[in-house]
PDB file of N, CA and C in Angstrom:
ATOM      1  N   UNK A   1       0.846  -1.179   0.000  1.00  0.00           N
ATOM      2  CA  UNK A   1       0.000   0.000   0.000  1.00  0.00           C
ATOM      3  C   UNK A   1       0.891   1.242   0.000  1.00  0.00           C
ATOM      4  N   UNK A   2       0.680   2.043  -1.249  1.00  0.00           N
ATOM      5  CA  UNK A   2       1.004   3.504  -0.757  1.00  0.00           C
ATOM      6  C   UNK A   2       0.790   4.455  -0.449  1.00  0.00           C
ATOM      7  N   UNK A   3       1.031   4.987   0.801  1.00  0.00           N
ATOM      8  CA  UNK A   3       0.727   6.099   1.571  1.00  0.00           C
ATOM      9  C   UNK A   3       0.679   7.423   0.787  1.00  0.00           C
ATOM     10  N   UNK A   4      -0.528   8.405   0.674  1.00  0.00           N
ATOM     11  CA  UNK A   4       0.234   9.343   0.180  1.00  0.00           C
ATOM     12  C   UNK A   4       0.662  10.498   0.936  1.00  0.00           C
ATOM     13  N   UNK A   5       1.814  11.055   0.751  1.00  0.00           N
ATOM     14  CA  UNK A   5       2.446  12.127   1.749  1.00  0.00           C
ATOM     15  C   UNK A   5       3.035  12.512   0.945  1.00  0.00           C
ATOM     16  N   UNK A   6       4.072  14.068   1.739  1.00  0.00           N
ATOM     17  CA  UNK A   6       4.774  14.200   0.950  1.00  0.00           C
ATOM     18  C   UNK A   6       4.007  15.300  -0.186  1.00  0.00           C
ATOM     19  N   UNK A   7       4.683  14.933  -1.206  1.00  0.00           N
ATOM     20  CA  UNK A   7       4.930  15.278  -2.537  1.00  0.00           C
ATOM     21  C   UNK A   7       2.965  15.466  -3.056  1.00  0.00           C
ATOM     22  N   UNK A   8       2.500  14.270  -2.782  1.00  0.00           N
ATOM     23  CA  UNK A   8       0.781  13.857  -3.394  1.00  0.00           C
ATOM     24  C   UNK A   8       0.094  14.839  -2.529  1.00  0.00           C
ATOM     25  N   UNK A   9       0.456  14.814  -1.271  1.00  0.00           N
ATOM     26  CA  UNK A   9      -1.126  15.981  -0.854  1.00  0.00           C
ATOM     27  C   UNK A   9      -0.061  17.517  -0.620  1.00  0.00           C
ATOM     28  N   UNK A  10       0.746  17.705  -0.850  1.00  0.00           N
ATOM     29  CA  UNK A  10       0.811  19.126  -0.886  1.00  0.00           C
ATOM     30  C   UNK A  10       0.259  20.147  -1.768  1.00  0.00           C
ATOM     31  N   UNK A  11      -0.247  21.086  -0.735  1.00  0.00           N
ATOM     32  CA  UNK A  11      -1.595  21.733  -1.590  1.00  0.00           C
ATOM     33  C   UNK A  11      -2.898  21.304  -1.759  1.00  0.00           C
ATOM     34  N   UNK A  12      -3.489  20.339  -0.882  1.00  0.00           N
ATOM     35  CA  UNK A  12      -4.617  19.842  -0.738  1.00  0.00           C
ATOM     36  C   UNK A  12      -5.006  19.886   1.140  1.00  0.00           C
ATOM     37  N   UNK A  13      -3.890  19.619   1.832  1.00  0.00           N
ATOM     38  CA  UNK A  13      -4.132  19.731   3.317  1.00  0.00           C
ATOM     39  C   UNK A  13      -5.224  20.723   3.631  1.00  0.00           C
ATOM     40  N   UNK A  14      -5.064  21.770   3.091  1.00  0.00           N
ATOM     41  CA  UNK A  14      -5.798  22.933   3.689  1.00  0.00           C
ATOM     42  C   UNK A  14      -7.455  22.696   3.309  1.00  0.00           C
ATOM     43  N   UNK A  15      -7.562  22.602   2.078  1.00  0.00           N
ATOM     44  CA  UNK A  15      -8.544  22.106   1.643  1.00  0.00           C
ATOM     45  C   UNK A  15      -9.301  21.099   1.938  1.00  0.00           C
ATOM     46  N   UNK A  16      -8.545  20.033   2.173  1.00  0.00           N
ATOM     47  CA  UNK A  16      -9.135  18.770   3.206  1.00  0.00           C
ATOM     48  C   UNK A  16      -9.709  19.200   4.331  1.00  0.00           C
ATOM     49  N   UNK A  17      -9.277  19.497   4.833  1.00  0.00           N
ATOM     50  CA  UNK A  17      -9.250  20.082   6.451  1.00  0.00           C
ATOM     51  C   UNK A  17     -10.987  21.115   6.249  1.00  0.00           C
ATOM     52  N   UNK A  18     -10.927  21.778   5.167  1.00  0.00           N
ATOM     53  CA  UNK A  18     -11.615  22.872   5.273  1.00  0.00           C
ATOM     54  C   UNK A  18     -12.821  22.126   4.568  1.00  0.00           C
ATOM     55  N   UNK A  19     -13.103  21.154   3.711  1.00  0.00           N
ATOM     56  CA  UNK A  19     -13.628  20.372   3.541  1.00  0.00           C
ATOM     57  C   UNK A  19     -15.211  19.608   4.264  1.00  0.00           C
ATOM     58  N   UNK A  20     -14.178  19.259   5.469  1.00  0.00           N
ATOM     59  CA  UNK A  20     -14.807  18.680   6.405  1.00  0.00           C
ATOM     60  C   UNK A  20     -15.073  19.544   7.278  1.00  0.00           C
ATOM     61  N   UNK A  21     -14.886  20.622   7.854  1.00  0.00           N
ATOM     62  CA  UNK A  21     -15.354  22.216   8.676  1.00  0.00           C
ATOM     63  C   UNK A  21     -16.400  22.466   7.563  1.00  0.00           C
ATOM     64  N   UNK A  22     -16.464  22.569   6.542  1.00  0.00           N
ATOM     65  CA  UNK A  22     -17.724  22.882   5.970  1.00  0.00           C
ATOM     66  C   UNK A  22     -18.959  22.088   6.221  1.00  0.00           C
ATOM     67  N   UNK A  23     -19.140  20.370   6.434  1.00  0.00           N
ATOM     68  CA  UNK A  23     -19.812  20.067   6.924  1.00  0.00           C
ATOM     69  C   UNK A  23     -20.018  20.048   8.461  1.00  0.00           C
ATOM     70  N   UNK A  24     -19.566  21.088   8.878  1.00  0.00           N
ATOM     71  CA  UNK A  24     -20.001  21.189  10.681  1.00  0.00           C
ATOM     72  C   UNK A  24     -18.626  21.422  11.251  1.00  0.00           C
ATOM     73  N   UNK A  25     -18.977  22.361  12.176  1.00  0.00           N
ATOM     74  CA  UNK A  25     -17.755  22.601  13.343  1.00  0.00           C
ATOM     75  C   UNK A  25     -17.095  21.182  14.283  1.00  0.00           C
ATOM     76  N   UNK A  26     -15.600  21.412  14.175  1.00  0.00           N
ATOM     77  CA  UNK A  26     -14.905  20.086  14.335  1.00  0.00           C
ATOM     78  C   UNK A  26     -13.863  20.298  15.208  1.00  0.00           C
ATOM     79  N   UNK A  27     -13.082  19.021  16.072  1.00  0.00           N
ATOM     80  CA  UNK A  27     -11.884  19.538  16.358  1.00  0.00           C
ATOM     81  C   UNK A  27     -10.909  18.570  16.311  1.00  0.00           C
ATOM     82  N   UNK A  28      -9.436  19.187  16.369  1.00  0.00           N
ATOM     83  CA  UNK A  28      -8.897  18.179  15.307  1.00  0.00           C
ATOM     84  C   UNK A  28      -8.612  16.439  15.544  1.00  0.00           C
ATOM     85  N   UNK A  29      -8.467  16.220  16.669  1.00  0.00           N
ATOM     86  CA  UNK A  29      -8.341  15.330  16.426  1.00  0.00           C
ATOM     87  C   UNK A  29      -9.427  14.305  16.040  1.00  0.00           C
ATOM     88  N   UNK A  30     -10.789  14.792  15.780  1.00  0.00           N
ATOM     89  CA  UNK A  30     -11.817  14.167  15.018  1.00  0.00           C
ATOM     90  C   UNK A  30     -11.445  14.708  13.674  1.00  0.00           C
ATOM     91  N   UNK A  31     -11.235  15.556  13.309  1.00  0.00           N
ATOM     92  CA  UNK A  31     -10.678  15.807  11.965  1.00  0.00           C
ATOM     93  C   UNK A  31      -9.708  15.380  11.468  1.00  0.00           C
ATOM     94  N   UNK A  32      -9.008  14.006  11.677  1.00  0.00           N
ATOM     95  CA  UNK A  32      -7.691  13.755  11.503  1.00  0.00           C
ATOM     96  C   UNK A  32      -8.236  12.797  11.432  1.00  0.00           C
ATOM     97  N   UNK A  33      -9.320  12.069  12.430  1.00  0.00           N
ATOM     98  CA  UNK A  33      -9.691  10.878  12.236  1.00  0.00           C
ATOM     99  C   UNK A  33     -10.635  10.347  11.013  1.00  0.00           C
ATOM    100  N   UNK A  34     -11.494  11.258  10.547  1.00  0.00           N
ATOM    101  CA  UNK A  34     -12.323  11.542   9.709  1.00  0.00           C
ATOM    102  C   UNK A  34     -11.273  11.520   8.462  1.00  0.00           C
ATOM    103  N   UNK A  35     -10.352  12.307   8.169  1.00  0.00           N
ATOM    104  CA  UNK A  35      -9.323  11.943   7.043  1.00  0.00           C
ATOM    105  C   UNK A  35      -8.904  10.585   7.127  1.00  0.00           C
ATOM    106  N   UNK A  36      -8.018  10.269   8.353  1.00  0.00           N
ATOM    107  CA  UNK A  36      -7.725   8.528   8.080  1.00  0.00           C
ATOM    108  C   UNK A  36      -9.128   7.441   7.484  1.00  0.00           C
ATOM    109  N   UNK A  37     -10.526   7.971   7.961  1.00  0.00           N
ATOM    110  CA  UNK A  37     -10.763   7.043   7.565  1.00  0.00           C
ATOM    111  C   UNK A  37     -11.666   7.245   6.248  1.00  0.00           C
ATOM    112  N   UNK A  38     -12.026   8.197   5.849  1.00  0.00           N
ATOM    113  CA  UNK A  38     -12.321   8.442   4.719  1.00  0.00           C
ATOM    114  C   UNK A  38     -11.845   8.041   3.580  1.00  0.00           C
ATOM    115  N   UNK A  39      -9.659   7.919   3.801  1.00  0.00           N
ATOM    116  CA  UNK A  39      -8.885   7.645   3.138  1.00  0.00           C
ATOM    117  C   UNK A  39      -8.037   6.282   3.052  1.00  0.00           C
ATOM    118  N   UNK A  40      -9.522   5.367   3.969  1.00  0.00           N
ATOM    119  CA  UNK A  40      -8.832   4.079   4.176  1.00  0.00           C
ATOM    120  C   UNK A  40      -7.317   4.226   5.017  1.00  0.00           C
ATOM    121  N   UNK A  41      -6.767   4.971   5.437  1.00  0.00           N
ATOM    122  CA  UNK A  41      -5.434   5.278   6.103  1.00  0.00           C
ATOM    123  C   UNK A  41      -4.472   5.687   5.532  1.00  0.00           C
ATOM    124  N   UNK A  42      -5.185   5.644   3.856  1.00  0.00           N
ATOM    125  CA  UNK A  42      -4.012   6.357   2.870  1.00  0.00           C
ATOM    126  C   UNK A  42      -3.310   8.078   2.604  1.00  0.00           C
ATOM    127  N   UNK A  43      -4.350   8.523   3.850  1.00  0.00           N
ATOM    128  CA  UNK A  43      -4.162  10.182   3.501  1.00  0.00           C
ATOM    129  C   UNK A  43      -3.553  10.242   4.949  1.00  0.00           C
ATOM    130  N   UNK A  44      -2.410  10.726   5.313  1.00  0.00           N
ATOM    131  CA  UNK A  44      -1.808  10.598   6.884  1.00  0.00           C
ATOM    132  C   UNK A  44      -1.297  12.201   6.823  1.00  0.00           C
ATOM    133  N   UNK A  45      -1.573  12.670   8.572  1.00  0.00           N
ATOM    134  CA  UNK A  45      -1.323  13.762   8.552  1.00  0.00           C
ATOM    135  C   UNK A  45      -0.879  13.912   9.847  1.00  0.00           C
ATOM    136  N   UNK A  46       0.393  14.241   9.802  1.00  0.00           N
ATOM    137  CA  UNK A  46       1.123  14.091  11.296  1.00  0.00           C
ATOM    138  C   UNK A  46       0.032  15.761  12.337  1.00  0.00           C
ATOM    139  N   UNK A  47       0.390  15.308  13.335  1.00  0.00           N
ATOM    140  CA  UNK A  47      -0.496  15.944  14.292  1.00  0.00           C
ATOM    141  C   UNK A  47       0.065  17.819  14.132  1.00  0.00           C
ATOM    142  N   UNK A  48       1.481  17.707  14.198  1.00  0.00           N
ATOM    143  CA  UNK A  48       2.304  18.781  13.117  1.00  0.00           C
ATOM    144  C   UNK A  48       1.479  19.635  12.421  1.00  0.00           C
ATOM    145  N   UNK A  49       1.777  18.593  10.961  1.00  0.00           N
ATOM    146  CA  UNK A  49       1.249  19.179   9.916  1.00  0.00           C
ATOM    147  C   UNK A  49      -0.469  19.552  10.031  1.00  0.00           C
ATOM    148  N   UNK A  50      -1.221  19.228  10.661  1.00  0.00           N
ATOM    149  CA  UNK A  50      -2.601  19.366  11.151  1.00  0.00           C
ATOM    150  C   UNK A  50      -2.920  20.890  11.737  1.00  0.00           C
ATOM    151  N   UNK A  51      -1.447  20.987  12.922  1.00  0.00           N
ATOM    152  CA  UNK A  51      -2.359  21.903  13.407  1.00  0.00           C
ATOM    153  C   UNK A  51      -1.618  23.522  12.991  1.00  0.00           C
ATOM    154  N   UNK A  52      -0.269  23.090  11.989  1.00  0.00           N
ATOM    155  CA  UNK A  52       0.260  24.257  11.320  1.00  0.00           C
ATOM    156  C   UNK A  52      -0.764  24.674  10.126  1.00  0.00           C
ATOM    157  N   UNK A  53      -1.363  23.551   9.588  1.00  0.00           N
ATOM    158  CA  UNK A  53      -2.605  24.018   8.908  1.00  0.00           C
ATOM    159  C   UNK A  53      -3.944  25.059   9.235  1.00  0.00           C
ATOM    160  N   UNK A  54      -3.885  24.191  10.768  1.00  0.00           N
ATOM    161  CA  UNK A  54      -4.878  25.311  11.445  1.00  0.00           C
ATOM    162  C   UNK A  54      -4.755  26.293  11.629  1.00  0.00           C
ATOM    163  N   UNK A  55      -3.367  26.795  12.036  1.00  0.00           N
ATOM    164  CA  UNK A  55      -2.686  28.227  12.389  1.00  0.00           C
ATOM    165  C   UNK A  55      -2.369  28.975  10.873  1.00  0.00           C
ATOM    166  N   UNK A  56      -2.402  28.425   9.751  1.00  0.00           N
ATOM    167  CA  UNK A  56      -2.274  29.033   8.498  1.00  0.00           C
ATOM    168  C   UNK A  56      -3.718  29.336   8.262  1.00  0.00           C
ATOM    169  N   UNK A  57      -4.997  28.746   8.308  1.00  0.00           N
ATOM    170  CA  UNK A  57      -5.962  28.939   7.770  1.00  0.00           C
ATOM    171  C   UNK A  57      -6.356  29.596   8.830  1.00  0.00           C
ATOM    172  N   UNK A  58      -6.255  29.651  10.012  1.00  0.00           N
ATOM    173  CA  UNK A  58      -6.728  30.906  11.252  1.00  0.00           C
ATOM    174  C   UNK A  58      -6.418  32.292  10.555  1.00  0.00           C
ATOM    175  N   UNK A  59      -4.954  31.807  10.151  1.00  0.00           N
ATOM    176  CA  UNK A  59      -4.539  33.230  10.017  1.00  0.00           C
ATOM    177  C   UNK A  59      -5.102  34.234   8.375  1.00  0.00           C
ATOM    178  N   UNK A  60      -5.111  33.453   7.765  1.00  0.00           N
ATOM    179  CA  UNK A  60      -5.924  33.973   6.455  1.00  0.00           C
ATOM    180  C   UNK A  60      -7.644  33.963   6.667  1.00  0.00           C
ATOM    181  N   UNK A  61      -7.877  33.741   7.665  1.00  0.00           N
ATOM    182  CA  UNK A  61      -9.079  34.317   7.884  1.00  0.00           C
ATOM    183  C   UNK A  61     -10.374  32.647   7.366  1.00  0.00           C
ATOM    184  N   UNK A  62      -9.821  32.040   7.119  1.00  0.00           N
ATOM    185  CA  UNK A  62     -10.330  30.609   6.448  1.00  0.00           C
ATOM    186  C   UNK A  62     -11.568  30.210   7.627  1.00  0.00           C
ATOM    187  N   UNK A  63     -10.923  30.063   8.467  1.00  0.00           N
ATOM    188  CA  UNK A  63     -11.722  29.043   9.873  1.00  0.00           C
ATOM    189  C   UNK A  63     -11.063  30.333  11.271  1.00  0.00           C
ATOM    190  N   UNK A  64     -12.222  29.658  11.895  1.00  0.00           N
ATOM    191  CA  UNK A  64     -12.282  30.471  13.596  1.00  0.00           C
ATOM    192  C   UNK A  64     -11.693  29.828  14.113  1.00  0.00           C
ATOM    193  N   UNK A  65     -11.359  29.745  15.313  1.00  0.00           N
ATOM    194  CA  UNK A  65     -11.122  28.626  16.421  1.00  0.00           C
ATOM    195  C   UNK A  65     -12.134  28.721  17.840  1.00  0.00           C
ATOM    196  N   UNK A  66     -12.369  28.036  18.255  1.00  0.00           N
ATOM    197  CA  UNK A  66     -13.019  28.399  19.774  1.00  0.00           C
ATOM    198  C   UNK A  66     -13.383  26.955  20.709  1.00  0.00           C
ATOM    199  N   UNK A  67     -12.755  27.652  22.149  1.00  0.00           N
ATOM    200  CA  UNK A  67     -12.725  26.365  22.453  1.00  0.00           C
ATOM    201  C   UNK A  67     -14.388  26.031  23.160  1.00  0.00           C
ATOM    202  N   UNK A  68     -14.807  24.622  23.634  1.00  0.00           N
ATOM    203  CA  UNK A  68     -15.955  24.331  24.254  1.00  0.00           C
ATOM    204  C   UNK A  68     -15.387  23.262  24.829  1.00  0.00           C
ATOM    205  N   UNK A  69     -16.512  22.738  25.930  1.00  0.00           N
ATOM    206  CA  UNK A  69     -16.744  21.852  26.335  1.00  0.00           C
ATOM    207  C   UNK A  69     -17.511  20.864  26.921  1.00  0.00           C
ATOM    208  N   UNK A  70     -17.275  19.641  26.336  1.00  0.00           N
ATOM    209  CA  UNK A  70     -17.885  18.426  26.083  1.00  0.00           C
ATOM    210  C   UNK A  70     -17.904  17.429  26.539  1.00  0.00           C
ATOM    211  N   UNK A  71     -18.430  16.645  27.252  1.00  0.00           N
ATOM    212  CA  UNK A  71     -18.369  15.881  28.700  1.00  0.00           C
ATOM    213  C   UNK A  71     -16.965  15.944  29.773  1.00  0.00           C
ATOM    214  N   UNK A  72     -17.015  17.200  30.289  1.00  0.00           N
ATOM    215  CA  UNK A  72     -15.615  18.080  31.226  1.00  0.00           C
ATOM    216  C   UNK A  72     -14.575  17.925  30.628  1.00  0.00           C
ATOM    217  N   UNK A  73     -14.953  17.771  28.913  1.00  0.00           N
ATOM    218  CA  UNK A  73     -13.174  18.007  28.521  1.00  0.00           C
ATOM    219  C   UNK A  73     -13.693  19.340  27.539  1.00  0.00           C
ATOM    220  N   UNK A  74     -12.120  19.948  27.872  1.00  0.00           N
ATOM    221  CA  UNK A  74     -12.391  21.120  27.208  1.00  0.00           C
ATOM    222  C   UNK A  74     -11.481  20.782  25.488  1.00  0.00           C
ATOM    223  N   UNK A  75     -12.045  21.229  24.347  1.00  0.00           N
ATOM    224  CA  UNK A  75     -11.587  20.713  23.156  1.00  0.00           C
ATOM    225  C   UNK A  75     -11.884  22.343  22.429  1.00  0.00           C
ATOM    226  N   UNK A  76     -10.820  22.357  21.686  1.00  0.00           N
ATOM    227  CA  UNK A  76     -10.786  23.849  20.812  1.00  0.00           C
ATOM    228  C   UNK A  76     -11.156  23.319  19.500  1.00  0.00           C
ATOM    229  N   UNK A  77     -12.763  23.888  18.744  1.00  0.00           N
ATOM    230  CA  UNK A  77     -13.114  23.401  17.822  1.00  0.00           C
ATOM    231  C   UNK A  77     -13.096  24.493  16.848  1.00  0.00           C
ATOM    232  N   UNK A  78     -13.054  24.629  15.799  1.00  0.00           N
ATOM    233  CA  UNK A  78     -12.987  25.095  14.661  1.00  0.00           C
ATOM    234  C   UNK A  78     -14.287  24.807  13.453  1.00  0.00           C
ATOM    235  N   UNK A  79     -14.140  26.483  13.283  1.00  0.00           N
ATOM    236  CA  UNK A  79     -15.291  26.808  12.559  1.00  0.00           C
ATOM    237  C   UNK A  79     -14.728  27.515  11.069  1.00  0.00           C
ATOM    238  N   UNK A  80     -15.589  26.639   9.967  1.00  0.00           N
ATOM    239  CA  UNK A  80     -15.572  27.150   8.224  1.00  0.00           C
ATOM    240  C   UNK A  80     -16.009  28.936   8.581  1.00  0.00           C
ATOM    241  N   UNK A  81     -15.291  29.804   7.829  1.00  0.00           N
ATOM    242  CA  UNK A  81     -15.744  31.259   7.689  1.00  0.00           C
ATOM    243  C   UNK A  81     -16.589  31.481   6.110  1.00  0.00           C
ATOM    244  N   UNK A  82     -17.024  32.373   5.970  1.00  0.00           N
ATOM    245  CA  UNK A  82     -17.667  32.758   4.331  1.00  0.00           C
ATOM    246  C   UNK A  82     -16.051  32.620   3.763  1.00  0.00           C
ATOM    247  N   UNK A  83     -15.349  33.016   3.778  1.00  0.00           N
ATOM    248  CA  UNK A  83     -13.813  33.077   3.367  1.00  0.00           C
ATOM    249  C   UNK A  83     -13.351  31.940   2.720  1.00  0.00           C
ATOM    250  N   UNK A  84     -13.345  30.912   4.086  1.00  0.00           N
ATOM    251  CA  UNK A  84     -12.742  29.780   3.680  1.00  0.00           C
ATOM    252  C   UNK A  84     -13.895  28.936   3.157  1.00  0.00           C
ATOM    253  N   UNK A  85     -15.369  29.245   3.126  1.00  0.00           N
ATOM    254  CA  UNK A  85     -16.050  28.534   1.597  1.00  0.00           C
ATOM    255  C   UNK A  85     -15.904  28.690   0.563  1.00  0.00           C
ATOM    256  N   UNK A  86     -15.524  29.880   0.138  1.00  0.00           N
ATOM    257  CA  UNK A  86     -14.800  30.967  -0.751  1.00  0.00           C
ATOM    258  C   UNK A  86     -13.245  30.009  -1.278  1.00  0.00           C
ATOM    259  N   UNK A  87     -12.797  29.755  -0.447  1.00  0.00           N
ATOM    260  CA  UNK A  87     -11.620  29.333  -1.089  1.00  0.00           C
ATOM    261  C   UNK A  87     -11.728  27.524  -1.478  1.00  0.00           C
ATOM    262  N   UNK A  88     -12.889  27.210  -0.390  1.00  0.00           N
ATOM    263  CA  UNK A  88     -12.659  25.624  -0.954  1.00  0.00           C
ATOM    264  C   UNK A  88     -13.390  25.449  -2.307  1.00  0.00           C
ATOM    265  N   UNK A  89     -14.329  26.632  -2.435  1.00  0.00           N
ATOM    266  CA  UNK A  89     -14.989  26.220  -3.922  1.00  0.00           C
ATOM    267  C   UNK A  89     -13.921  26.556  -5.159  1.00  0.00           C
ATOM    268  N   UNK A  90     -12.817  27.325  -5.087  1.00  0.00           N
ATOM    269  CA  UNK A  90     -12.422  28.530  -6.130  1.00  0.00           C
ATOM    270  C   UNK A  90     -10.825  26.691  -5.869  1.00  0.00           C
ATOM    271  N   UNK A  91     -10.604  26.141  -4.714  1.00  0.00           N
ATOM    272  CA  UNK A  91      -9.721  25.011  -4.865  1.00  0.00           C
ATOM    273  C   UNK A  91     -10.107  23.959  -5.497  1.00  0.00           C
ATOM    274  N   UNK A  92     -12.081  23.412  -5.276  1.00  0.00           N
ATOM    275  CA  UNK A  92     -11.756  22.723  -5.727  1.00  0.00           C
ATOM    276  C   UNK A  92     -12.334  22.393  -7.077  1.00  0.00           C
ATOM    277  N   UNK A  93     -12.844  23.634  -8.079  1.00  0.00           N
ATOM    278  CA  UNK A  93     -12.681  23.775  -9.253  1.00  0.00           C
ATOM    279  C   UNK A  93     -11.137  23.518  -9.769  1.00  0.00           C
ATOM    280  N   UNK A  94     -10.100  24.094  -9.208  1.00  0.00           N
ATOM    281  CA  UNK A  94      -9.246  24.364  -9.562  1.00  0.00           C
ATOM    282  C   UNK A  94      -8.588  22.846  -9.871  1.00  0.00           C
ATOM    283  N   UNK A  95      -8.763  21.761  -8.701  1.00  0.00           N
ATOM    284  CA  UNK A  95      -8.846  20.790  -8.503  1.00  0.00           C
ATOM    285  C   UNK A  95      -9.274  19.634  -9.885  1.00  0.00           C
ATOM    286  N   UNK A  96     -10.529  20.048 -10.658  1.00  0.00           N
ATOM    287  CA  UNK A  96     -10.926  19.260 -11.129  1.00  0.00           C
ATOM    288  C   UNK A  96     -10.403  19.804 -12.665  1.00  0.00           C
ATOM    289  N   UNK A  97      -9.826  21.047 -12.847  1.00  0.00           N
ATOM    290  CA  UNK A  97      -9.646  21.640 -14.189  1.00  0.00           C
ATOM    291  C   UNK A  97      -8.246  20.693 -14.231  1.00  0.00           C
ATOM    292  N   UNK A  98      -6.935  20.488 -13.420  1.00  0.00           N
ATOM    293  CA  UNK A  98      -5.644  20.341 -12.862  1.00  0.00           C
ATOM    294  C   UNK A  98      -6.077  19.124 -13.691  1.00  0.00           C
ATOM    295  N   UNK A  99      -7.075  17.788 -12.955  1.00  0.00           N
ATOM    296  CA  UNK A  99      -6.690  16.674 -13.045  1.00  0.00           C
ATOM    297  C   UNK A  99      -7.335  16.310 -14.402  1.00  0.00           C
ATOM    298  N   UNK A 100      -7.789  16.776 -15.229  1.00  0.00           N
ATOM    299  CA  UNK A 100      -8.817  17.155 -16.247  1.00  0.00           C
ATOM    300  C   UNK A 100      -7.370  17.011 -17.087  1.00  0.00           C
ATOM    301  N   UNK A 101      -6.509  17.843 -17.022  1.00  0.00           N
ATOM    302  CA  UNK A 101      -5.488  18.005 -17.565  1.00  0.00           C
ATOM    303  C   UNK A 101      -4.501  16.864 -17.565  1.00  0.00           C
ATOM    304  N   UNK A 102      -4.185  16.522 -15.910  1.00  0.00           N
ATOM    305  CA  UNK A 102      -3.208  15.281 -15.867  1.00  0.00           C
ATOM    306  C   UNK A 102      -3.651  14.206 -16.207  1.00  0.00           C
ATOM    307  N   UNK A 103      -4.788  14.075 -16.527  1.00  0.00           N
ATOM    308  CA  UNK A 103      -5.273  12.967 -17.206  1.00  0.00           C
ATOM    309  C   UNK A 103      -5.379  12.639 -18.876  1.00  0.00           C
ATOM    310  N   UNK A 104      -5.332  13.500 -19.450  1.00  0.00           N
ATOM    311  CA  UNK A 104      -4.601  13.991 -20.509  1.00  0.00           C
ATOM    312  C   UNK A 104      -3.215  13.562 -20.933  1.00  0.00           C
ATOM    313  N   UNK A 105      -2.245  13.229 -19.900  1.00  0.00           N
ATOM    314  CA  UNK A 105      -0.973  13.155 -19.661  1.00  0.00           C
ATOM    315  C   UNK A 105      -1.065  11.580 -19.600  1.00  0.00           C
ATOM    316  N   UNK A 106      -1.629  11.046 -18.206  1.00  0.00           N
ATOM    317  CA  UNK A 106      -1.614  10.003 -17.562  1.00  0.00           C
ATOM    318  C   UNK A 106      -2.482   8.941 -18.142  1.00  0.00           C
ATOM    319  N   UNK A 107      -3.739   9.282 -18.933  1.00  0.00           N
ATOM    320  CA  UNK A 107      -3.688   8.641 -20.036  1.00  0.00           C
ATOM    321  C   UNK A 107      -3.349   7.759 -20.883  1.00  0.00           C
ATOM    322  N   UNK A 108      -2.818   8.236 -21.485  1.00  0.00           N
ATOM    323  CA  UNK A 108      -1.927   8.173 -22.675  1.00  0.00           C
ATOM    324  C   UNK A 108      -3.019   9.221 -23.776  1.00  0.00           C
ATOM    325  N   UNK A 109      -3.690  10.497 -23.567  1.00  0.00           N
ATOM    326  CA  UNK A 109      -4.353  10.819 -24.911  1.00  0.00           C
ATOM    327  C   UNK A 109      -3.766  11.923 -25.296  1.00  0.00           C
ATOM    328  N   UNK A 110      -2.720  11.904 -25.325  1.00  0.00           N
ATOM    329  CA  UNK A 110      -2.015  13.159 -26.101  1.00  0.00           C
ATOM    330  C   UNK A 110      -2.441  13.260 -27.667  1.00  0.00           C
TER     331      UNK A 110
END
């Protein structure tokens, strides 16, 4: 089995992430889990790379943060903005024009 990392999801993390905040306010480590298993275990995202995502898309205005709590644990959940719907639609057009293309390539229909 190959994992993809690396090289295959760069430039999709954010989008993933923002993905799943669009269907409902989340926090991450249900959002991490929700990727593993969506992706059969093929989409891996170190806890790292997860929450430098969060602090990039906080900071462009993408998603909120705020914490609550949920049977006496306190968990900082994260919320989709108009912004970051804004950007997952305008990604993942962008998304389907890209592979529209590499398929073209990967193919063979040159």
């Amino acid at each position: 089995m190959m994992n993809l990392t690396g090289d295959f999801l760069r430039g999709h993390t954010d989008a993933v992430i923002l993905s799943i905040l669009a269907l409902g306010d989340n926090y991450g480590y249900r959002i991490n889990q929700t990727i593993d298993e969506v992706s059969k275990g093929e989409f891996k995202l170190t806890e790292a790379t997860l929450y430098t995502s969060f602090k990039r898309l906080e900071s462009a205005g993408y998603i909120i943060s705020y914490w609550q709590e949920v049977d006496m644990r306190k968990r900082k959940y994260y919320s989709i903005t108009e912004l970051g719907l804004k950007y997952l639609e305008d990604h993942t057009q962008g998304y389907f024009k890209m592979r529209n293309i590499l398929d073209q390539f990967y193919g063979g229909k040159l």
